[in-house]
Protein backbone atom coordinates (compact mmCIF):
# COMPACT_ATOMS: atom_id res chain seq x y z
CA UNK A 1 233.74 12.73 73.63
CA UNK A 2 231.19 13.40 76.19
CA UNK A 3 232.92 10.38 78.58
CA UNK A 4 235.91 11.77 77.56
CA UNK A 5 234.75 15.42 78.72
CA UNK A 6 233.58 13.76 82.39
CA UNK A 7 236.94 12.23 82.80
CA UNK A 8 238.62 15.08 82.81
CA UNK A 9 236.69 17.70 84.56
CA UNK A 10 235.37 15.43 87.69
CA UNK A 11 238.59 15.48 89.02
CA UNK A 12 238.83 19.37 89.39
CA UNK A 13 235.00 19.89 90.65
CA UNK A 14 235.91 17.07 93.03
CA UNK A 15 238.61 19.13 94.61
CA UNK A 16 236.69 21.98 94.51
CA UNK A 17 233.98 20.35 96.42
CA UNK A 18 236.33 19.50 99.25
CA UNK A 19 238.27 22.53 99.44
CA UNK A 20 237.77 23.57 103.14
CA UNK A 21 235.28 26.78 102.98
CA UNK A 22 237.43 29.93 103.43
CA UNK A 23 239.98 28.51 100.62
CA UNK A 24 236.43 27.51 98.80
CA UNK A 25 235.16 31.31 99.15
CA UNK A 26 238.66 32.98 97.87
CA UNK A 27 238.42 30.71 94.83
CA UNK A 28 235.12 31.61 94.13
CA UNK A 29 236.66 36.28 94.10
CA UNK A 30 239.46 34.42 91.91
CA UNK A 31 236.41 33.37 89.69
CA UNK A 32 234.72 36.67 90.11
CA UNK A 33 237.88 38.26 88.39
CA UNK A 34 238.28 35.92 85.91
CA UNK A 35 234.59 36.01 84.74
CA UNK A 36 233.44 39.67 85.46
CA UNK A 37 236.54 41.41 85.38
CA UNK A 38 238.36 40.01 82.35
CA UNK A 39 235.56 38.06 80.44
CA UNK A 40 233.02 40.11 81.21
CA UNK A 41 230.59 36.75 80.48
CA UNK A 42 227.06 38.42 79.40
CA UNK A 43 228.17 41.61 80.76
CA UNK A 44 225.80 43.28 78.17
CA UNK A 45 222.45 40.87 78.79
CA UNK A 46 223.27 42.02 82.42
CA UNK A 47 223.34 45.75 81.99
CA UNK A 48 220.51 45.56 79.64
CA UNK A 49 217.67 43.99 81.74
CA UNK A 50 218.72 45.63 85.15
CA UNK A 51 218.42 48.65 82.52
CA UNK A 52 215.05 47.49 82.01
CA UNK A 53 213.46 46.93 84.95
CA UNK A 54 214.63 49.35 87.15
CA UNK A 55 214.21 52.67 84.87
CA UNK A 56 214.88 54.63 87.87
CA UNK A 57 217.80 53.51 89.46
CA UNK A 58 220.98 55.29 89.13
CA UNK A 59 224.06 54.32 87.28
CA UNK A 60 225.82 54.16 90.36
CA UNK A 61 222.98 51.56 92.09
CA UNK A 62 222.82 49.98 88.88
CA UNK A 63 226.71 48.90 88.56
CA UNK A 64 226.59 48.38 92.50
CA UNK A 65 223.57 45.46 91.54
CA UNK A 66 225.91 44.45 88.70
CA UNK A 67 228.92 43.57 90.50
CA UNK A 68 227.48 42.12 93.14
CA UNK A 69 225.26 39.47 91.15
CA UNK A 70 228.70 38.70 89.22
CA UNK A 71 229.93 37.77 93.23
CA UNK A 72 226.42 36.23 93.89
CA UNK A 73 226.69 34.25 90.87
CA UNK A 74 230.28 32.89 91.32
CA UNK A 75 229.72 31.57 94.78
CA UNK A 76 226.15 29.50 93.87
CA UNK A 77 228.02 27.83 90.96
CA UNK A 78 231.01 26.77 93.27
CA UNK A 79 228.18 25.83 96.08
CA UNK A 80 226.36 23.58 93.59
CA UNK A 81 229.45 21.74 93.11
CA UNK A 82 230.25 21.87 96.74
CA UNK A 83 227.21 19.86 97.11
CA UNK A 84 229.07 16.77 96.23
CA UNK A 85 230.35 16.18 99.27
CA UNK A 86 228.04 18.39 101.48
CA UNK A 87 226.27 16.14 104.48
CA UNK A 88 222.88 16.54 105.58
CA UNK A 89 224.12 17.73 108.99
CA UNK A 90 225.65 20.31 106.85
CA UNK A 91 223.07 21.53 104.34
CA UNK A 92 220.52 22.05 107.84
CA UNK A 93 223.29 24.34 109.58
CA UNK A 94 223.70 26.45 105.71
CA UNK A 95 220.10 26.28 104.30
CA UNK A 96 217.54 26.98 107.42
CA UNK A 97 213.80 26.59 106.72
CA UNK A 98 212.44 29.69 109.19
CA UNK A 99 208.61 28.09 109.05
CA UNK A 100 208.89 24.50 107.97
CA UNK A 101 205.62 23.13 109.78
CA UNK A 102 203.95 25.37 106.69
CA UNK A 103 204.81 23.03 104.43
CA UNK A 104 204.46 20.06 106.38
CA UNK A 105 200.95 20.55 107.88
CA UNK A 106 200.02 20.79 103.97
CA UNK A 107 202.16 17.71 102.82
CA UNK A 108 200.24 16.01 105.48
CA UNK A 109 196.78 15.92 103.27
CA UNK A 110 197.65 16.24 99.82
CA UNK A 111 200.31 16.56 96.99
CA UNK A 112 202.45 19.92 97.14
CA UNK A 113 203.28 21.80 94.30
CA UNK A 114 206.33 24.38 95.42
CA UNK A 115 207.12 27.22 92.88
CA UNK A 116 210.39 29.31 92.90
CA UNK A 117 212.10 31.40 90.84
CA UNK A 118 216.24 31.48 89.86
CA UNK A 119 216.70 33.43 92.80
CA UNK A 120 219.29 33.10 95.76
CA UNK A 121 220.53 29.18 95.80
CA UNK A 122 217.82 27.17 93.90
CA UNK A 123 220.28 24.10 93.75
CA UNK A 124 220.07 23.32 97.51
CA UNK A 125 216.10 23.63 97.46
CA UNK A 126 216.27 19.96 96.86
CA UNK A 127 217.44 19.25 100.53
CA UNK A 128 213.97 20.75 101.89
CA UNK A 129 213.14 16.65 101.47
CA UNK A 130 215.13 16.04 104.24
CA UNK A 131 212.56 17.52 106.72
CA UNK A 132 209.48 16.54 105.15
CA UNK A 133 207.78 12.83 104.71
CA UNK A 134 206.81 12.88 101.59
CA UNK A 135 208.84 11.69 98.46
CA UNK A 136 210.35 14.30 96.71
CA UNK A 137 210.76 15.15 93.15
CA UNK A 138 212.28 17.94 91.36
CA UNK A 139 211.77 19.27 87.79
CA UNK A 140 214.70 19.72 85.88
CA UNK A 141 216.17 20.20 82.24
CA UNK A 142 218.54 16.95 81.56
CA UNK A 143 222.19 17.89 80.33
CA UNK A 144 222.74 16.54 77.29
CA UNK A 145 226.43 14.76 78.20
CA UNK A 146 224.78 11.97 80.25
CA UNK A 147 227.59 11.34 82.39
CA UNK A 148 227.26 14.50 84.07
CA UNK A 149 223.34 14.11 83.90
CA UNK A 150 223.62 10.82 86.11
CA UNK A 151 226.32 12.38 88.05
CA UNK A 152 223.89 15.52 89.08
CA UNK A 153 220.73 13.35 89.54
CA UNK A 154 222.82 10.71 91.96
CA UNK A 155 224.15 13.93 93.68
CA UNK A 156 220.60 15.27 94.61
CA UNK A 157 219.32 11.50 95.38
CA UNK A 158 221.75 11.82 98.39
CA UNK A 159 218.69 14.64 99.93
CA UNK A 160 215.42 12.12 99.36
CA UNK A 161 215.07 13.60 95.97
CA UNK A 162 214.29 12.47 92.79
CA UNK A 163 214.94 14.03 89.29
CA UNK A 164 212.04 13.80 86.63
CA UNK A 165 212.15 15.74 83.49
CA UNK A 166 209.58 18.38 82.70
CA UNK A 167 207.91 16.25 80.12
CA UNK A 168 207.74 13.34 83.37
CA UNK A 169 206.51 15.53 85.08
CA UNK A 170 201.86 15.26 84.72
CA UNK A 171 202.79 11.08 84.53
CA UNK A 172 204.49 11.18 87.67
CA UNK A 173 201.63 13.37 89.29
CA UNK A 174 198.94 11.10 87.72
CA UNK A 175 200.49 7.78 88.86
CA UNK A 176 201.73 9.00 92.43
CA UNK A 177 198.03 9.94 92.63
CA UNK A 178 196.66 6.59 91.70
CA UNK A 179 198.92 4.99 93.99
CA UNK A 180 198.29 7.31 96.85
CA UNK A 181 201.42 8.91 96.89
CA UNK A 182 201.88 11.75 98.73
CA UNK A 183 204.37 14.08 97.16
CA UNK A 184 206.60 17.54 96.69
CA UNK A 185 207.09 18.36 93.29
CA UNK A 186 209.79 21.54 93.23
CA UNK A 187 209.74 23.49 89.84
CA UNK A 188 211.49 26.76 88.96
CA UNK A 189 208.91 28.95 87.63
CA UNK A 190 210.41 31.80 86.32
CA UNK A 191 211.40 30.48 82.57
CA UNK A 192 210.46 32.58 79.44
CA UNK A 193 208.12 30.32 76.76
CA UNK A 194 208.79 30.67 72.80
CA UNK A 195 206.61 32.77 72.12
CA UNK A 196 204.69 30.60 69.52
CA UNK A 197 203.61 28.40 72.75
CA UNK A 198 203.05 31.35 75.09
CA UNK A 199 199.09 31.05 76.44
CA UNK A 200 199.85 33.98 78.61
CA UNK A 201 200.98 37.21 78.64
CA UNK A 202 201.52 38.98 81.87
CA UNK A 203 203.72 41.83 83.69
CA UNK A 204 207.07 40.74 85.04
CA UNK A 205 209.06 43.38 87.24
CA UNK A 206 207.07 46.10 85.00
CA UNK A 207 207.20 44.33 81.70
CA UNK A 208 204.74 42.60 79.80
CA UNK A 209 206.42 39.40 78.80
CA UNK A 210 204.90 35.94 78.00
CA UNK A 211 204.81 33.80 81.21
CA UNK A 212 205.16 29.79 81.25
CA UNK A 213 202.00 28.79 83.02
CA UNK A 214 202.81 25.22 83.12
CA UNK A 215 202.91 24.79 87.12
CA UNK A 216 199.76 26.69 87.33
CA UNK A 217 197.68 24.11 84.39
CA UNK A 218 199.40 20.94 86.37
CA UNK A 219 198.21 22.05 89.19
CA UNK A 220 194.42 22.90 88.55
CA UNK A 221 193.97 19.90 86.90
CA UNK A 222 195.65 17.54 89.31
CA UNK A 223 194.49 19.50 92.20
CA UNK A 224 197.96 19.81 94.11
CA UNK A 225 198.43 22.26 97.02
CA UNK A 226 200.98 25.12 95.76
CA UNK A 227 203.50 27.04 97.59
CA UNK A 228 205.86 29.66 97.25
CA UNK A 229 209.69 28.92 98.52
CA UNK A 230 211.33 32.38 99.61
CA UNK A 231 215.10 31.84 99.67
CA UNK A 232 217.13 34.57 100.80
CA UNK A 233 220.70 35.13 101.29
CA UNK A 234 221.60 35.68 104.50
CA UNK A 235 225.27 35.90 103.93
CA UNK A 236 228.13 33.96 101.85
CA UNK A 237 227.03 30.57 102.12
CA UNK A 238 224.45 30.50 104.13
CA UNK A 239 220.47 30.90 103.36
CA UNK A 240 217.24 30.87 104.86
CA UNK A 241 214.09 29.62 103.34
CA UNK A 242 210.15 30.15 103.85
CA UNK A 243 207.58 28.63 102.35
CA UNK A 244 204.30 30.91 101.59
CA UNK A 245 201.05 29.30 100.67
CA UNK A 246 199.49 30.32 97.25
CA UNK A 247 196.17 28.05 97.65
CA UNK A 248 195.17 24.44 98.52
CA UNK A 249 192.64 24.35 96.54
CA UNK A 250 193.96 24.63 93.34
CA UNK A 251 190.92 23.45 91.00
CA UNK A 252 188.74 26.65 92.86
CA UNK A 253 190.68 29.22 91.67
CA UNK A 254 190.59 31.21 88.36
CA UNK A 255 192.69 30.94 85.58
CA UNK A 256 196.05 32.51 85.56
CA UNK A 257 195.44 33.47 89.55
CA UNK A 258 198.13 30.95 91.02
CA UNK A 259 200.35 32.37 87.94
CA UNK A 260 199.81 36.01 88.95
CA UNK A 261 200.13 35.43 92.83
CA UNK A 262 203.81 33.36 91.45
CA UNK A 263 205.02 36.32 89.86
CA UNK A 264 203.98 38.92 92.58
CA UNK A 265 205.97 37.07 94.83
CA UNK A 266 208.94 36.91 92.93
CA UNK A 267 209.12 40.52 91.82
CA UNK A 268 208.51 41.14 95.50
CA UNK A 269 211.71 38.86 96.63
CA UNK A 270 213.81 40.11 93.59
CA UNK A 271 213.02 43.93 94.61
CA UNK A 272 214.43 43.22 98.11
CA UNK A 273 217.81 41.94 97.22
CA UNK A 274 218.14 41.97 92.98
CA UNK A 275 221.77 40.54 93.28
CA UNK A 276 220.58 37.73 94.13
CA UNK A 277 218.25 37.15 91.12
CA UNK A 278 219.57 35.34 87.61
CA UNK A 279 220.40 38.26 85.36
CA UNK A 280 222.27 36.65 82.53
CA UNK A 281 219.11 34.98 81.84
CA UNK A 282 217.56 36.99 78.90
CA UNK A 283 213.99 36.88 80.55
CA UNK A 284 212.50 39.80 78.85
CA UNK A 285 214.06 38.79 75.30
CA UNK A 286 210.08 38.38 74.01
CA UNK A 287 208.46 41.73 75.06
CA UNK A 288 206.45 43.76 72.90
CA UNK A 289 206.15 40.61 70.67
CA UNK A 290 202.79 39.25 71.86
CA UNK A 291 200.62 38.32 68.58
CA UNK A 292 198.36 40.89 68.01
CA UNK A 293 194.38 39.29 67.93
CA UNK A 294 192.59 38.76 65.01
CA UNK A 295 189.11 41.29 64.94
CA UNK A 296 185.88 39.00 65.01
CA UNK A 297 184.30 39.35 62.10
């Protein structure tokens, strides 16, 4: 079934993908219609958490955010497929890096961790690799039909990068390290734990929610520089990126500080331009739940 399932969609994302862009951009407001207008696909998680964080917003700015995620939305899904055929020539003249020697005067001494969150277009992040020399690697969550699994990790291969799983993720560090590897590890940051495995709890846009501190752990222990990657939309289809140090010296800071710089950062870049941030994600599904401590006896 799942070869079955390949077969039969690759033909239609492979037309999308080479659909020249102003025919590639009306398909995407058909798409709009079809899932905001008529579907209304997690129309409620939407409302809800734009609800949520921003109390004090009007109905009117409120639906304004709504509508224009929904557009947001419809036009990074059709770009990640775009990326089949998109050239590196292509990628550099759509996704600019404003202060690139950041990142590479870091990459130049030791291991880079770079935190993001599901904000602008996260899926052409991976072609940073084509300006830096170091190998790259991104964390990702494997699809479960493997066809289009291998299909998505040869598609990012194509920009220097290579795929690892989360749970890869501390091996690769460690034996990278022991070979004397230099590396960029990319990771989306911005996930909500089961609550059961939460080890922190921390305000998100207002709302004290537990907060994945996996990056922050990896990084303390294996020492790696991190940074902050700022993507903003600039307009349809194209983006601009900056990279914004959080510390090089990862094993001197405190617990939970790389974590609380992260999500400073992000609420800052989500403020500026919400439609471009993941709403249908239920983010905030685990506040108010954080186990209450037991009193020492």
């Amino acid at each position: 079934m799942q070869l079955i399932a390949f077969v039969l969609t690759y033909p239609l994302l492979w037309v999308i993908s080479r659909l020249p862009y102003k025919l590639f951009y009306f398909f995407s407001d058909i798409i709009f219609v079809i899932v905001y207008q008529i579907f209304g696909y997690r129309k409620k998680v939407v409302r809800n958490n734009l609800a949520l964080v921003f109390p004090k917003k009007s109905n009117t700015e409120l639906k304004r955010i709504e509508k224009d995620f929904y557009k947001h939305m419809c036009d990074m899904f059709l770009e990640m497929i775009k990326t089949m055929h998109l050239s590196k020539e292509e990628v550099k003249k759509r996704y600019h890096v404003s202060n690139l020697p950041v990142l590479q005067d870091i990459a130049k001494n030791k291991s880079v961790l770079v935190v993001c969150a599901h904000y602008a277009n996260w899926e052409w992040n991976v072609s940073i690799n084509n300006y830096v020399d170091a190998k790259g690697y991104a964390v990702y969550q494997k699809i479960s039909n493997k066809h289009f699994d291998s299909w998505i990790t040869k598609t990012r291969a194509k920009w220097n990068t290579t795929l690892i799983t989360q749970a890869e993720t501390v091996k690769t560090v460690i034996t990278n390290t022991k070979n004397n590897v230099r590396a960029i590890y990319g990771m989306v940051s911005d996930q909500s734990p089961m609550v059961s495995k939460a080890q922190y709890w921390a305000e998100f846009m207002g709302i004290k929610v537990p907060i994945f501190n996996g990056a922050e752990t990896m990084a303390r222990k294996l020492d790696l520089a991190v940074v902050f990657l700022k993507v903003s939309k600039v307009k349809r289809g194209y983006y601009n990126a900056e990279f914004i140090p959080i510390t090089d010296k990862a094993k001197e800071t405190e617990v939970n500080e790389i974590t609380d710089q992260f999500l400073r950062l992000a609420e800052q870049q989500i403020k500026e331009k919400p439609e471009h941030y993941f709403w249908t994600h239920r983010r905030w599904k685990h506040r108010n739940k954080k186990p209450k401590q037991n009193k020492k006896a």
